[in-house]
PDB file of N, CA and C in Angstrom:
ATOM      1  N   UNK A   1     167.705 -71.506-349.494  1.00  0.00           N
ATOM      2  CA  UNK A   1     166.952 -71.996-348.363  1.00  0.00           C
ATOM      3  C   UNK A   1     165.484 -71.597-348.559  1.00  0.00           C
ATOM      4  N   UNK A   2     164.925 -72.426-348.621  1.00  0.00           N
ATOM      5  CA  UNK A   2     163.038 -72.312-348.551  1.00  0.00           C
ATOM      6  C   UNK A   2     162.547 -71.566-347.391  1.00  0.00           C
ATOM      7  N   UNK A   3     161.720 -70.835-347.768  1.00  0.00           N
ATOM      8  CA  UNK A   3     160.950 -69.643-346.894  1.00  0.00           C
ATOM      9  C   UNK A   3     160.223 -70.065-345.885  1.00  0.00           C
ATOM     10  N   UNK A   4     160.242 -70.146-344.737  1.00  0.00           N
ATOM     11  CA  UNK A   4     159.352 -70.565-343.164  1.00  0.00           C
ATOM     12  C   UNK A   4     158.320 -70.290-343.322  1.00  0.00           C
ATOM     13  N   UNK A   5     157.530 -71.208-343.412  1.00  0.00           N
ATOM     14  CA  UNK A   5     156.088 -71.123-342.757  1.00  0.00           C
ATOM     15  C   UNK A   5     155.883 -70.371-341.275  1.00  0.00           C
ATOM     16  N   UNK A   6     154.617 -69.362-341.765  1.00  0.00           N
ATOM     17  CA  UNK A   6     154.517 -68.379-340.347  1.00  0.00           C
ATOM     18  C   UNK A   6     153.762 -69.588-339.497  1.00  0.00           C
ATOM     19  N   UNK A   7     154.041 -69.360-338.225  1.00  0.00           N
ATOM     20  CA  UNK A   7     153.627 -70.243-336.987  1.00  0.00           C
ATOM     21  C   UNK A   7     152.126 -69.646-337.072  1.00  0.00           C
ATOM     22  N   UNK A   8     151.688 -68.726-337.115  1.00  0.00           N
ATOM     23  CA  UNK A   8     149.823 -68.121-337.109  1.00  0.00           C
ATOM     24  C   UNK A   8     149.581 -68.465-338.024  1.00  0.00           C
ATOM     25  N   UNK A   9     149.876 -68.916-339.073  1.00  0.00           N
ATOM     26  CA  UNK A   9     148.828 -68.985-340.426  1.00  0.00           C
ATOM     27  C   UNK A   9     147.697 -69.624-339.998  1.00  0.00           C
ATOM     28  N   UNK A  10     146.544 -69.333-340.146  1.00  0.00           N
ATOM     29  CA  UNK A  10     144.967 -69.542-340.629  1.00  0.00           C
ATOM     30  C   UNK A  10     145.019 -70.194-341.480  1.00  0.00           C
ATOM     31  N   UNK A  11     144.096 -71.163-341.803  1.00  0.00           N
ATOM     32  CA  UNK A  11     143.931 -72.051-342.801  1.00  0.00           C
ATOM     33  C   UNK A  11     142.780 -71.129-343.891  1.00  0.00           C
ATOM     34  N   UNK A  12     142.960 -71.563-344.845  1.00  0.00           N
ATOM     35  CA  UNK A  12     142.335 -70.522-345.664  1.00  0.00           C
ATOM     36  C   UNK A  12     141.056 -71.284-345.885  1.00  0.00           C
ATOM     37  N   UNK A  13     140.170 -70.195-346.272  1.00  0.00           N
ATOM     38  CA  UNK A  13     138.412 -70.020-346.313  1.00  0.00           C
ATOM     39  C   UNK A  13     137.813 -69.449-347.164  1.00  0.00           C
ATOM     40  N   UNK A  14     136.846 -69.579-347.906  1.00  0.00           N
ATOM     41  CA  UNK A  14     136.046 -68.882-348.433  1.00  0.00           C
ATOM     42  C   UNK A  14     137.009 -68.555-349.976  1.00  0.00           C
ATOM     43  N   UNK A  15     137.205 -67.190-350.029  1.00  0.00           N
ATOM     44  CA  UNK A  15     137.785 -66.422-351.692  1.00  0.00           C
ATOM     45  C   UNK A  15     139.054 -66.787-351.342  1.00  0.00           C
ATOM     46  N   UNK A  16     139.469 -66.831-350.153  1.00  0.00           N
ATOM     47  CA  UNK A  16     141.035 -66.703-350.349  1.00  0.00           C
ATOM     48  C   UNK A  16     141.593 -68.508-350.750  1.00  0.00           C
ATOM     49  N   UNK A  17     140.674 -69.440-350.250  1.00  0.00           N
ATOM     50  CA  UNK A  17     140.875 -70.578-350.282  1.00  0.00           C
ATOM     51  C   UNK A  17     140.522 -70.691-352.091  1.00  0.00           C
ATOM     52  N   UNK A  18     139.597 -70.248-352.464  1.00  0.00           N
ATOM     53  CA  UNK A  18     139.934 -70.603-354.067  1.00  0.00           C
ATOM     54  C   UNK A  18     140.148 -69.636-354.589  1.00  0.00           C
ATOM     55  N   UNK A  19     141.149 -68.596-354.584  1.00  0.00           N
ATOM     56  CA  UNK A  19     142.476 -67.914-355.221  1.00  0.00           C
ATOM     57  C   UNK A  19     143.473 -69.091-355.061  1.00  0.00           C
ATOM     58  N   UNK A  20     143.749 -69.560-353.818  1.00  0.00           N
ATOM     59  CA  UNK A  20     145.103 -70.351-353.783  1.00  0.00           C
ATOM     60  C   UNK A  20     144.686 -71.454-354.419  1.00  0.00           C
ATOM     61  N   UNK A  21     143.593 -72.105-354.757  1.00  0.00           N
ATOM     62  CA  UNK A  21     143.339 -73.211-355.382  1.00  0.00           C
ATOM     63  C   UNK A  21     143.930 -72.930-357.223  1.00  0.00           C
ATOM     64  N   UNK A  22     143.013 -71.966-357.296  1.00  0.00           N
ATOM     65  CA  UNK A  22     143.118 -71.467-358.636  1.00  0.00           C
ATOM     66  C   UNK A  22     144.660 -71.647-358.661  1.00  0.00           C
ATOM     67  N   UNK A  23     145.488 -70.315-358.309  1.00  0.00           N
ATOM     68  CA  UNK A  23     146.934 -70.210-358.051  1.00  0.00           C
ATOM     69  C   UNK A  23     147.951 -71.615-358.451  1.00  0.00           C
ATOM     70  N   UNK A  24     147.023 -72.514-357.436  1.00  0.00           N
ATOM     71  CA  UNK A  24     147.963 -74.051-357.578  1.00  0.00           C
ATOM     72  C   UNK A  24     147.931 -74.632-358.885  1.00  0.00           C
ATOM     73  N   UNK A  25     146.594 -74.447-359.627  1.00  0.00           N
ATOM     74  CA  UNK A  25     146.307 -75.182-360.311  1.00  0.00           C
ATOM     75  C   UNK A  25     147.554 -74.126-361.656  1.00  0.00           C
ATOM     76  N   UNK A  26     146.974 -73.273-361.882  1.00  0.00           N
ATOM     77  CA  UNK A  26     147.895 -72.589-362.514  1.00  0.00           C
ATOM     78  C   UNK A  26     149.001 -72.490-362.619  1.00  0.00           C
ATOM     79  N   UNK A  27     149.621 -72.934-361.848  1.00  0.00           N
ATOM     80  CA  UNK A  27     150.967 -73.345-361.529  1.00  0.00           C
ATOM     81  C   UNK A  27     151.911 -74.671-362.252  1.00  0.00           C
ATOM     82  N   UNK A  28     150.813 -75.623-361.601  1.00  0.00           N
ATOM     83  CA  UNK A  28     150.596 -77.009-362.249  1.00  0.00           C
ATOM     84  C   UNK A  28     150.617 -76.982-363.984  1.00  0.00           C
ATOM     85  N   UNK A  29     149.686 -76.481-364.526  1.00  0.00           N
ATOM     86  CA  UNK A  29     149.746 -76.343-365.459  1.00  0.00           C
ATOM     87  C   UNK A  29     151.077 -75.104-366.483  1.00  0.00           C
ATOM     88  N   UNK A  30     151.645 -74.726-365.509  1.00  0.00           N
ATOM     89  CA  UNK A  30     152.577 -74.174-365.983  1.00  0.00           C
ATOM     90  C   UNK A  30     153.719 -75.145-366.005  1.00  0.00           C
ATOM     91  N   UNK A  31     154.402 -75.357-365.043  1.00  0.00           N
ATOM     92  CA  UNK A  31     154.899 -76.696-365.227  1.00  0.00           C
ATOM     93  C   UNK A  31     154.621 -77.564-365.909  1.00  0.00           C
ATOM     94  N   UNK A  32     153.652 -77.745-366.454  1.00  0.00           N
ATOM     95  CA  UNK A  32     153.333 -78.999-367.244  1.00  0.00           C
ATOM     96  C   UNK A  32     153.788 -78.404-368.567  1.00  0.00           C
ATOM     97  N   UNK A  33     153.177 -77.481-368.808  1.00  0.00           N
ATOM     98  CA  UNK A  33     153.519 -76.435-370.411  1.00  0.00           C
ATOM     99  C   UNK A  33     155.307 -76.992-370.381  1.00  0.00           C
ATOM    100  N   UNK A  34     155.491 -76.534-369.408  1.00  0.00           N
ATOM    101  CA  UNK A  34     157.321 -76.359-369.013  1.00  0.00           C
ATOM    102  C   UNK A  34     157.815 -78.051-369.473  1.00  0.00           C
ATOM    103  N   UNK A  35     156.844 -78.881-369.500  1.00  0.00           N
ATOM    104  CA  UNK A  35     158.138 -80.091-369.423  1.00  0.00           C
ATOM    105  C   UNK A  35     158.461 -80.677-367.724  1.00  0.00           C
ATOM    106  N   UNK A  36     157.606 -79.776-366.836  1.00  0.00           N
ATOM    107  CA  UNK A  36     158.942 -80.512-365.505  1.00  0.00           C
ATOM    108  C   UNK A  36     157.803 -80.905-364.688  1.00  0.00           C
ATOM    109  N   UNK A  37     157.538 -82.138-364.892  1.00  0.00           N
ATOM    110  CA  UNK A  37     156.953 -83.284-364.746  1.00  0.00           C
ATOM    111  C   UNK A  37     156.623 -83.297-363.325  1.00  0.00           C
ATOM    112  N   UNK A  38     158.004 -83.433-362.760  1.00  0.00           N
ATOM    113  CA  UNK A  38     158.081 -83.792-361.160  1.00  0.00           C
ATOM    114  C   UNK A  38     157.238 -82.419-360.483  1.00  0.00           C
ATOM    115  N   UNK A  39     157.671 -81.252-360.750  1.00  0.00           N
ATOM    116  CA  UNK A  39     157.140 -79.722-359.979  1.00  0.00           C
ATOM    117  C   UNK A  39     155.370 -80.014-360.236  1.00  0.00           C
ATOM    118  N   UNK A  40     155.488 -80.441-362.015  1.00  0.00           N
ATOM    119  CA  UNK A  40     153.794 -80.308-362.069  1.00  0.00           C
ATOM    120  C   UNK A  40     152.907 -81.337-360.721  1.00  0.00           C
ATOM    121  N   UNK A  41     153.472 -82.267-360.891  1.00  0.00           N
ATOM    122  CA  UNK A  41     152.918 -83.210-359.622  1.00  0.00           C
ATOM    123  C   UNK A  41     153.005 -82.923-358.419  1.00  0.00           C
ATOM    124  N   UNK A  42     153.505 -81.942-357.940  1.00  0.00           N
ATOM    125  CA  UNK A  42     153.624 -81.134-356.849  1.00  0.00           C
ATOM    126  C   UNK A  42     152.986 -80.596-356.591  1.00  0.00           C
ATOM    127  N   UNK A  43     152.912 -79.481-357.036  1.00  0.00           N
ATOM    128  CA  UNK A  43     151.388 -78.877-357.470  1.00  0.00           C
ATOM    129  C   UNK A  43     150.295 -79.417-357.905  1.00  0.00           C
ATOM    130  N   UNK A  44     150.436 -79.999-358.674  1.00  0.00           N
ATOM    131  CA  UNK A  44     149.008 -80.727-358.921  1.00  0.00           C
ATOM    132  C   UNK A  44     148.392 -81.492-357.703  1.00  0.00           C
ATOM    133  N   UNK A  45     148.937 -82.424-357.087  1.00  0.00           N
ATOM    134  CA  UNK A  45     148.560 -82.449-355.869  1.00  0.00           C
ATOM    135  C   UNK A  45     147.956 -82.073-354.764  1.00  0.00           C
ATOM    136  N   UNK A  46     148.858 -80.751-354.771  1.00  0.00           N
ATOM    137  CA  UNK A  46     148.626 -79.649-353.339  1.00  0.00           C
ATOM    138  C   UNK A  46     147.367 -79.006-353.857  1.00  0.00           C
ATOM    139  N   UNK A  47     147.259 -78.905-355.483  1.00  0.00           N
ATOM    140  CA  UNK A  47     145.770 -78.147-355.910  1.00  0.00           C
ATOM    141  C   UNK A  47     144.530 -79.310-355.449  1.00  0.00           C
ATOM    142  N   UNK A  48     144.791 -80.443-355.628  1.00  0.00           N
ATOM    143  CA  UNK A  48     143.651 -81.647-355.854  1.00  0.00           C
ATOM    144  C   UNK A  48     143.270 -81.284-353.879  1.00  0.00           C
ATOM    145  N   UNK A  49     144.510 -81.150-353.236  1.00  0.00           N
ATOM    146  CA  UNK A  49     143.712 -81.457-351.692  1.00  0.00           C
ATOM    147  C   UNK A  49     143.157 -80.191-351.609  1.00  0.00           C
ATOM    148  N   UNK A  50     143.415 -79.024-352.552  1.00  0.00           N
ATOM    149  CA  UNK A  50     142.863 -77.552-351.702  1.00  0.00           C
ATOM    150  C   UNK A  50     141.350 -78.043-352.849  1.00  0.00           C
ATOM    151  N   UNK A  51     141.248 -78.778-353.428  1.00  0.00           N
ATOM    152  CA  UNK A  51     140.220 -77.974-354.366  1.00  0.00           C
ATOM    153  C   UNK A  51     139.149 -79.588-353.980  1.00  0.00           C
ATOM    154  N   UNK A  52     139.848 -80.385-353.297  1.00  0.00           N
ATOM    155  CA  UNK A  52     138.602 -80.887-352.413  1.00  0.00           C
ATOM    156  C   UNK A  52     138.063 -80.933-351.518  1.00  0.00           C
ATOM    157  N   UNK A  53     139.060 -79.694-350.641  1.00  0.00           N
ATOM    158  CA  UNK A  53     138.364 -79.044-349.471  1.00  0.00           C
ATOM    159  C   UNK A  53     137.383 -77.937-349.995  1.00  0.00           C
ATOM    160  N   UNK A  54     136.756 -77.649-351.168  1.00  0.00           N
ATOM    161  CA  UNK A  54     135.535 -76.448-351.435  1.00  0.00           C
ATOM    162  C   UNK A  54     134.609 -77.455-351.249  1.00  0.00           C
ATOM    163  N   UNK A  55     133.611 -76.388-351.508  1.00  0.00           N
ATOM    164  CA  UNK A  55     132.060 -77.114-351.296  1.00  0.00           C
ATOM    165  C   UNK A  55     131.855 -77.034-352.879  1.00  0.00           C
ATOM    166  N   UNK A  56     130.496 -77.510-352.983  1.00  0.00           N
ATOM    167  CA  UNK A  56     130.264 -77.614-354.737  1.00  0.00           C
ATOM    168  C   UNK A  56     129.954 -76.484-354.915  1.00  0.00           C
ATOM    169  N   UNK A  57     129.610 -75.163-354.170  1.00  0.00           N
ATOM    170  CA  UNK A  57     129.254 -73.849-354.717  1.00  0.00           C
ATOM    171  C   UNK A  57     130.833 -72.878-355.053  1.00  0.00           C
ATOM    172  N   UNK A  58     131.833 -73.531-353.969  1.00  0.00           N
ATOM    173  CA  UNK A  58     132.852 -73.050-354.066  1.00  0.00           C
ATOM    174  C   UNK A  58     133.796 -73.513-355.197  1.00  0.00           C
ATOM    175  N   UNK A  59     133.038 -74.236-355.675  1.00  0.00           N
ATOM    176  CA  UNK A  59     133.969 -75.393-356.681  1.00  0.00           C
ATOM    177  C   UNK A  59     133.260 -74.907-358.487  1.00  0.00           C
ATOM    178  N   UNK A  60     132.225 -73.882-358.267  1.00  0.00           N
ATOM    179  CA  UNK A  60     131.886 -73.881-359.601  1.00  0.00           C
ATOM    180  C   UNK A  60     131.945 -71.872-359.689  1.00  0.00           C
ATOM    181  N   UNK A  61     133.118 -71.852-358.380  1.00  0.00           N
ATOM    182  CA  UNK A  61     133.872 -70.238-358.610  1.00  0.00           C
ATOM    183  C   UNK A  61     134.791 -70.638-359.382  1.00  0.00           C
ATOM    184  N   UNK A  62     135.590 -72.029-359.620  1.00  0.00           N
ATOM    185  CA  UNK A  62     136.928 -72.377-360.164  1.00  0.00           C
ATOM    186  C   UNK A  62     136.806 -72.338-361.602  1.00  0.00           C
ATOM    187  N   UNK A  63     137.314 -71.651-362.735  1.00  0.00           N
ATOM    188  CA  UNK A  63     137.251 -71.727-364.094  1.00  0.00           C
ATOM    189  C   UNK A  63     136.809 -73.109-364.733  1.00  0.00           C
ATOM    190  N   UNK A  64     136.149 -73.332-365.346  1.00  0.00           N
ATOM    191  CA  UNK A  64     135.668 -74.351-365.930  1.00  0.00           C
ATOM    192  C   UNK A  64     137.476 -75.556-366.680  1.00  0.00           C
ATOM    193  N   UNK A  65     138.065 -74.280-367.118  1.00  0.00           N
ATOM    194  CA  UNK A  65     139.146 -74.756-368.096  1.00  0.00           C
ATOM    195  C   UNK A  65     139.778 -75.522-367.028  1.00  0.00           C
ATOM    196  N   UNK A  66     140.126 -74.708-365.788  1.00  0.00           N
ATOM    197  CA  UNK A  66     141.074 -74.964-364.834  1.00  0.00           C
ATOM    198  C   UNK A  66     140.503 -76.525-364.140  1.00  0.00           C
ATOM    199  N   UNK A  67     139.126 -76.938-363.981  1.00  0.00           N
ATOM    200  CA  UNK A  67     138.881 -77.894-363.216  1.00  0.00           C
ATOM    201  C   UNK A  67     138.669 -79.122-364.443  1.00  0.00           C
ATOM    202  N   UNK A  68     138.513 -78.715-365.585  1.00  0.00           N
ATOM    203  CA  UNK A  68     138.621 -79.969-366.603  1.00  0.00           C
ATOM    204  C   UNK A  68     140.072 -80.578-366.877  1.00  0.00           C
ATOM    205  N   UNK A  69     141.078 -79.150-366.573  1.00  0.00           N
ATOM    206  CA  UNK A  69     142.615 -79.732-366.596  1.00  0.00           C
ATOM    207  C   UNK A  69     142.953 -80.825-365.369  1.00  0.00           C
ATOM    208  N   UNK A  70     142.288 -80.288-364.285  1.00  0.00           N
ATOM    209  CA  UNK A  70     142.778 -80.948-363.334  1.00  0.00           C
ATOM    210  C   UNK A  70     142.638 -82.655-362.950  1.00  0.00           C
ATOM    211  N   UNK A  71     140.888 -82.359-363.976  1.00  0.00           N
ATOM    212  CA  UNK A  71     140.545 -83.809-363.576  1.00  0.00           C
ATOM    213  C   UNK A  71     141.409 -84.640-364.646  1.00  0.00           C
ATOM    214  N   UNK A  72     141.236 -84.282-365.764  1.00  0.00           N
ATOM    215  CA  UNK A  72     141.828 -84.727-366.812  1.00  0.00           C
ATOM    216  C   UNK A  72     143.325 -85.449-366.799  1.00  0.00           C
ATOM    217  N   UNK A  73     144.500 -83.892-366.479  1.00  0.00           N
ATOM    218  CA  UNK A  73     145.711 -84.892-365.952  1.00  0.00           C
ATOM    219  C   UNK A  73     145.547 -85.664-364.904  1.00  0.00           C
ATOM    220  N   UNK A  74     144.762 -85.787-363.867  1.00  0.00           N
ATOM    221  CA  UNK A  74     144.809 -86.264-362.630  1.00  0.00           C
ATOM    222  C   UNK A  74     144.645 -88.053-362.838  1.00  0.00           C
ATOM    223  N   UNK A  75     143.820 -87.974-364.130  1.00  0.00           N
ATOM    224  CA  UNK A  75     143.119 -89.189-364.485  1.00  0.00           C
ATOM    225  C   UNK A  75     143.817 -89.966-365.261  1.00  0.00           C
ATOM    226  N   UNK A  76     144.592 -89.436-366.214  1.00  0.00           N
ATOM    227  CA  UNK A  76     145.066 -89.844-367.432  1.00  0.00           C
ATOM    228  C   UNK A  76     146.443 -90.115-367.310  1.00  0.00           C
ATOM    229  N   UNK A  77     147.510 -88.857-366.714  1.00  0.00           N
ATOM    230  CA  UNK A  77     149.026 -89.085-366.311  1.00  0.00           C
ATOM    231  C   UNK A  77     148.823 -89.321-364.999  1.00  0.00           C
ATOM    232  N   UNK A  78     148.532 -89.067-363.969  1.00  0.00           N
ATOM    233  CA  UNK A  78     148.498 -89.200-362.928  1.00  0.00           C
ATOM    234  C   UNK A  78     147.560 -90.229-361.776  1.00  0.00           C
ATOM    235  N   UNK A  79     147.297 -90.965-362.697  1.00  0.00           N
ATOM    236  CA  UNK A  79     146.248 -91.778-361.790  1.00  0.00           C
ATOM    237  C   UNK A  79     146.901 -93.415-361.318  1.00  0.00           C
ATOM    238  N   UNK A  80     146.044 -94.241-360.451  1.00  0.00           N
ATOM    239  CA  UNK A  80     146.522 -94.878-359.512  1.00  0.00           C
ATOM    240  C   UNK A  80     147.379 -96.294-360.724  1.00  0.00           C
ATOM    241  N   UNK A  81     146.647 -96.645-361.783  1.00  0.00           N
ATOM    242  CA  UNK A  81     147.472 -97.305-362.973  1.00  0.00           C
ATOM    243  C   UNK A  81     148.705 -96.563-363.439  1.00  0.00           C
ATOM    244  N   UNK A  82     148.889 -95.935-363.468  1.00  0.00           N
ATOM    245  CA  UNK A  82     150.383 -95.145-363.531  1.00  0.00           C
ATOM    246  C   UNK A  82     151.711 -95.381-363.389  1.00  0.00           C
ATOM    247  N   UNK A  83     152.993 -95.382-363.837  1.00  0.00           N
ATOM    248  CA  UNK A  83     153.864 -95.847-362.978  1.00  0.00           C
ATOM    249  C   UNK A  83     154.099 -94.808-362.198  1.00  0.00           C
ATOM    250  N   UNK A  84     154.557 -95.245-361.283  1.00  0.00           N
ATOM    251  CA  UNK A  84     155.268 -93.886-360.480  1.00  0.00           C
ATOM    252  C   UNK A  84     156.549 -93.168-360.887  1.00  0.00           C
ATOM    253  N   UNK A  85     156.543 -92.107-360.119  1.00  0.00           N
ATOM    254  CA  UNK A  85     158.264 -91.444-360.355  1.00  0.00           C
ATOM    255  C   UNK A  85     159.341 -92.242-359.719  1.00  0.00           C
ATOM    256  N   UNK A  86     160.750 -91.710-360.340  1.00  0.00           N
ATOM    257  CA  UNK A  86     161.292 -92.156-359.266  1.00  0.00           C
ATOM    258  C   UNK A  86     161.983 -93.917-360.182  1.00  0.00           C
ATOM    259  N   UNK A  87     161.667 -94.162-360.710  1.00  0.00           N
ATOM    260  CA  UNK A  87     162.092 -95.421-361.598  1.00  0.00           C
ATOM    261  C   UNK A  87     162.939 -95.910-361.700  1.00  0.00           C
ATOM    262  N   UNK A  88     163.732 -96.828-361.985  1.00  0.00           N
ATOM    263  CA  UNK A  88     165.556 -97.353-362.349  1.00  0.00           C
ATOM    264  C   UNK A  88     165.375 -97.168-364.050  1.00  0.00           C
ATOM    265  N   UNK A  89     166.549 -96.294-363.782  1.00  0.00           N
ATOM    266  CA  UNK A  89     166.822 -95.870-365.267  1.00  0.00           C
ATOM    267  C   UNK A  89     168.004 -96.910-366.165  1.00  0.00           C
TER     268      UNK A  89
END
């Protein structure tokens, strides 16, 4: 069973908002290393909406490596020409 979201959570701000960005993205890319396609897009995702809620000062705290991965798969496997998941096999 998946872990409950606390009813108070704060939306995150400032350092803590790009740790969890970072975090996502890292993630993403772990999954991807991994082969599991579907999780990476999960993450990859949830990183793309946290990491376009920074500002551009907050956005050039994010590792250089980490935001060239992001755009990169985002563009290349993941973009709107794409097929989707989910397919008849």
């Amino acid at each position: 069973m998946p872990a409950k979201k606390k009813a108070n959570a704060k939306p995150l701000t400032g350092t803590a908002l790009i740790k969890e960005t970072v975090r996502r993205i890292r993630l993403a890319r772990s999954f991807w290393d991994a082969h599991r396609n579907g999780h990476c897009r999960g993450e990859r995702e949830k990183a793309l909406v946290l990491y376009e809620s920074l500002t551009e000062l907050e956005r050039e705290k994010v590792p250089q490596e980490l935001r060239v991965w992001l755009r990169y798969r985002s563009e290349k496997y993941f973009g709107p020409d794409r097929t989707p998941p989910g397919g008849s096999h």
